[in-house]
C-alpha atoms as a PDB file:
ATOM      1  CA  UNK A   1      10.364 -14.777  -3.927  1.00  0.00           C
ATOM      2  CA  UNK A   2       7.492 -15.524  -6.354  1.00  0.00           C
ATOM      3  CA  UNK A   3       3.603 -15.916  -5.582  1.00  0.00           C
ATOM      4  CA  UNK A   4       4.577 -19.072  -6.943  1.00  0.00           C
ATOM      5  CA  UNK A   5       6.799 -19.983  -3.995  1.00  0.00           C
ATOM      6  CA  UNK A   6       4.158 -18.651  -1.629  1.00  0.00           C
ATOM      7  CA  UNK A   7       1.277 -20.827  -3.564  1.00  0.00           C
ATOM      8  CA  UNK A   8       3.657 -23.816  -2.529  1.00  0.00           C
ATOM      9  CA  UNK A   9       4.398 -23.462   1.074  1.00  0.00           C
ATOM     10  CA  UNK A  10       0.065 -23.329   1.811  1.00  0.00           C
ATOM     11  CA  UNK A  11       0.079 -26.887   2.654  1.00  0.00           C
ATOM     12  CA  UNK A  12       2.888 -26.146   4.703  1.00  0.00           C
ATOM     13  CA  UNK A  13       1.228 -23.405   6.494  1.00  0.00           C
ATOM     14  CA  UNK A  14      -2.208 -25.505   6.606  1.00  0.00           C
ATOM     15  CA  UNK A  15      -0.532 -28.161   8.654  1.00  0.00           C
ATOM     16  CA  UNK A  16       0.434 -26.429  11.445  1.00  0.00           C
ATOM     17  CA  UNK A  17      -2.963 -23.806  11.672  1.00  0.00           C
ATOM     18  CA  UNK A  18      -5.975 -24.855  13.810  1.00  0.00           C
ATOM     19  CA  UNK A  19      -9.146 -23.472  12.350  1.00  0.00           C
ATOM     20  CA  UNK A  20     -11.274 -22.403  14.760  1.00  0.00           C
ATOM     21  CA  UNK A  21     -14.729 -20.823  14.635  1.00  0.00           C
ATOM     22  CA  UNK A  22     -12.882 -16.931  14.568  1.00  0.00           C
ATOM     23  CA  UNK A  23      -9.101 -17.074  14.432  1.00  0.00           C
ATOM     24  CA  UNK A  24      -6.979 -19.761  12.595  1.00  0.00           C
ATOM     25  CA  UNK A  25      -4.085 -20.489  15.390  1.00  0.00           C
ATOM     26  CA  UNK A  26      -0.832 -21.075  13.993  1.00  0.00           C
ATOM     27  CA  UNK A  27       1.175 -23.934  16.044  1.00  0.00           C
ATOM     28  CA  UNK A  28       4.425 -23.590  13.917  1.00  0.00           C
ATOM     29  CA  UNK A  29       7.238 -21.485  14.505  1.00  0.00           C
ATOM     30  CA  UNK A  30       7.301 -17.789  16.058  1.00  0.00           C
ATOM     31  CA  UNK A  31       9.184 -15.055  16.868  1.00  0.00           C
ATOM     32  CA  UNK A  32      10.386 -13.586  19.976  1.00  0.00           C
ATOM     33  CA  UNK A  33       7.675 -11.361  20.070  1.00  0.00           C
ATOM     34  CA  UNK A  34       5.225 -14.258  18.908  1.00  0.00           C
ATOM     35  CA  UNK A  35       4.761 -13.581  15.637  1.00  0.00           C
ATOM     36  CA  UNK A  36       4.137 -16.718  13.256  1.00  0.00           C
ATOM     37  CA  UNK A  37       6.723 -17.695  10.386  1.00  0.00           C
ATOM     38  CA  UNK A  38       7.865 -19.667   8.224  1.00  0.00           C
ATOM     39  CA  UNK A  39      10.943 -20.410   6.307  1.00  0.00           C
ATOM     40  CA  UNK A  40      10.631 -20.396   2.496  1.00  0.00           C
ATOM     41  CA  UNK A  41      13.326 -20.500   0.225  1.00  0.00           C
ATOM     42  CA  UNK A  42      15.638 -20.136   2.880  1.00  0.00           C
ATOM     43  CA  UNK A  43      14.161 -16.974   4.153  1.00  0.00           C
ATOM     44  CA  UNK A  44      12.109 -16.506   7.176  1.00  0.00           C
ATOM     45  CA  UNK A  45       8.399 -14.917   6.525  1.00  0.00           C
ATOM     46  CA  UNK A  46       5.866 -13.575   8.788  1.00  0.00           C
ATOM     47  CA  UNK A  47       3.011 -16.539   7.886  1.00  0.00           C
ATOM     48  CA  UNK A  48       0.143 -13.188   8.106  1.00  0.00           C
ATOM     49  CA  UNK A  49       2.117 -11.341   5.378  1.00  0.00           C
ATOM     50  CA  UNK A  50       2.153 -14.834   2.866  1.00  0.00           C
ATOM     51  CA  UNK A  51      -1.351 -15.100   3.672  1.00  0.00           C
ATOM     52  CA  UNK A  52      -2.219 -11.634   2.713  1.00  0.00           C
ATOM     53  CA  UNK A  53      -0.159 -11.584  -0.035  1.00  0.00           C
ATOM     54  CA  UNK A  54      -1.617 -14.684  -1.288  1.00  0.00           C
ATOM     55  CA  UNK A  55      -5.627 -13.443  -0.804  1.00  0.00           C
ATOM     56  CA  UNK A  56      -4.861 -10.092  -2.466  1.00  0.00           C
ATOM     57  CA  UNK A  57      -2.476 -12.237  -5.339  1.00  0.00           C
ATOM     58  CA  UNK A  58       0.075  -9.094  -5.051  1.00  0.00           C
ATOM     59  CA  UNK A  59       3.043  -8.216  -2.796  1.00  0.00           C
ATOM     60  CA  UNK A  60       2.240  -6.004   0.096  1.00  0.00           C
ATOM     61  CA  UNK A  61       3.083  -2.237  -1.178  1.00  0.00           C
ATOM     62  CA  UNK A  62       5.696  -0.266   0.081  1.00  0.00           C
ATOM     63  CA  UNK A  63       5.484   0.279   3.580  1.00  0.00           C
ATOM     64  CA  UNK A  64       2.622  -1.614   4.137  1.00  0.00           C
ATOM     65  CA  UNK A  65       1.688  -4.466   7.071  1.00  0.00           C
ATOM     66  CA  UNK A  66      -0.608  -7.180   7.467  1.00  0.00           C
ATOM     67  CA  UNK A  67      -3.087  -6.027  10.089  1.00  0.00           C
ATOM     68  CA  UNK A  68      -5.007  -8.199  12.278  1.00  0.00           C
ATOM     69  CA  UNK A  69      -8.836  -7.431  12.842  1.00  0.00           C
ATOM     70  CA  UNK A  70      -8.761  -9.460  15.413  1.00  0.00           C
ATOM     71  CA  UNK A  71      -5.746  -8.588  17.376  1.00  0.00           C
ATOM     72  CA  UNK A  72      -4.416 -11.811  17.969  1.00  0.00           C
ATOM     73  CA  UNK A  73      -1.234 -12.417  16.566  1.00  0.00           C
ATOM     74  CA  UNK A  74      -1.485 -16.280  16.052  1.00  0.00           C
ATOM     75  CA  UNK A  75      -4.698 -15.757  13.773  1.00  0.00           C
ATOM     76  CA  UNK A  76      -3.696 -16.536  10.159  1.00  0.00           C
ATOM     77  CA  UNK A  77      -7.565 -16.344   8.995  1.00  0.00           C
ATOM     78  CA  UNK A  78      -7.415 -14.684   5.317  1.00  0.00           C
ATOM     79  CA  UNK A  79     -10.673 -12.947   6.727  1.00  0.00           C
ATOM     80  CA  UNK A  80      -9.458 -11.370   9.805  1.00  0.00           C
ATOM     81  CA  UNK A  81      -6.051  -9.879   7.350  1.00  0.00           C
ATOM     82  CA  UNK A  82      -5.904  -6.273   6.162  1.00  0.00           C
ATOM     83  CA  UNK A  83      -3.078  -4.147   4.439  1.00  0.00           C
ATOM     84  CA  UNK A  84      -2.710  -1.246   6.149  1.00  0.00           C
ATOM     85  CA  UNK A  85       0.454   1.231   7.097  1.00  0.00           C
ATOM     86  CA  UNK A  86       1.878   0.952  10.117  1.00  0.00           C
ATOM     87  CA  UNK A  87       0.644   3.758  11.770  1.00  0.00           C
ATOM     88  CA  UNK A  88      -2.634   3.254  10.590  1.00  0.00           C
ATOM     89  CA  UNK A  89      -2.443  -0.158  12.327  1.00  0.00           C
ATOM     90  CA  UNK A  90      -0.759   1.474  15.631  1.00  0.00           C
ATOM     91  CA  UNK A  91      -3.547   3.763  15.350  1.00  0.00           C
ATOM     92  CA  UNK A  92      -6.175   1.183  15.160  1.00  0.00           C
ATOM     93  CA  UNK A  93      -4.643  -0.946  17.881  1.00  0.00           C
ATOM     94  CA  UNK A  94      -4.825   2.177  20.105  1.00  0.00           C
ATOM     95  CA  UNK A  95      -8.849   2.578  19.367  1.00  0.00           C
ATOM     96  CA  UNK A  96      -9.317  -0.742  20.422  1.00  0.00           C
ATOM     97  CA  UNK A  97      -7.272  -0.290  23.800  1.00  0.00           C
ATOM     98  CA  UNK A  98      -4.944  -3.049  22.698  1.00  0.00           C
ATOM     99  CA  UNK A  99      -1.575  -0.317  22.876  1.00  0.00           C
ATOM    100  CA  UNK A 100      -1.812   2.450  24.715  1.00  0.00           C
ATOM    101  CA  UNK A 101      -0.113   5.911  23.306  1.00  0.00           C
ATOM    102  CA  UNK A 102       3.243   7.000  25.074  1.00  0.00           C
ATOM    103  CA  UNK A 103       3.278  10.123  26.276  1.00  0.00           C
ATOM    104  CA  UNK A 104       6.409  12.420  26.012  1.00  0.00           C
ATOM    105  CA  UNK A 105       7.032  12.183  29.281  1.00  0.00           C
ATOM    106  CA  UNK A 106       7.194   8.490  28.910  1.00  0.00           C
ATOM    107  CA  UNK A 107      10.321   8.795  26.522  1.00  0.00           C
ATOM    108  CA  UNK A 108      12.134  11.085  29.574  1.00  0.00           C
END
């Protein structure tokens, strides 16, 4: 998969994204757990990842996620995207109240 390919699906992913005054809602295809995609080249994509690969015009680097400022998962607004590790994303959601921590009791 080339920035090339990605550079070629943004009409694609234009057409089915709502731009609102904040977020950009994505009315295509999700996940299970909500997530946008889209299939390119055969291959399904998280739509946050193209668009942050696409704003920083790199791949993502090892073990890195798109993180959403705005913790809404629909929101595909270049603006409200940040690489970041996971943790440091699970970390930020729990700052924000969005996830709470389990406890080790929890996992009993």
């Amino acid at each position: 998969m080339t920035l090339a390919d990605l550079r070629a699906a943004v009409p694609r992913i234009t057409a089915k994204t709502e731009q609102t005054d904040t977020c950009w809602l994505w009315h295509g295809a999700t996940s299970g757990a909500g997530r946008p995609y889209i299939k390119i080249g055969g291959k399904a994509l998280l739509v946050s990842r193209v668009v942050l690969v696409l704003k920083l015009g790199r791949l993502l680097r090892r073990g890195k996620v798109a993180a959403h400022d705005c913790d809404n998962p629909r929101c595909v607004n270049p603006d409200h995207l940040r690489e970041d590790s996971y943790t440091g994303n699970l970390y930020a959601a729990y700052g924000r109240g969005r996830r709470k921590p389990k406890t080790l009791m929890e996992g009993a």
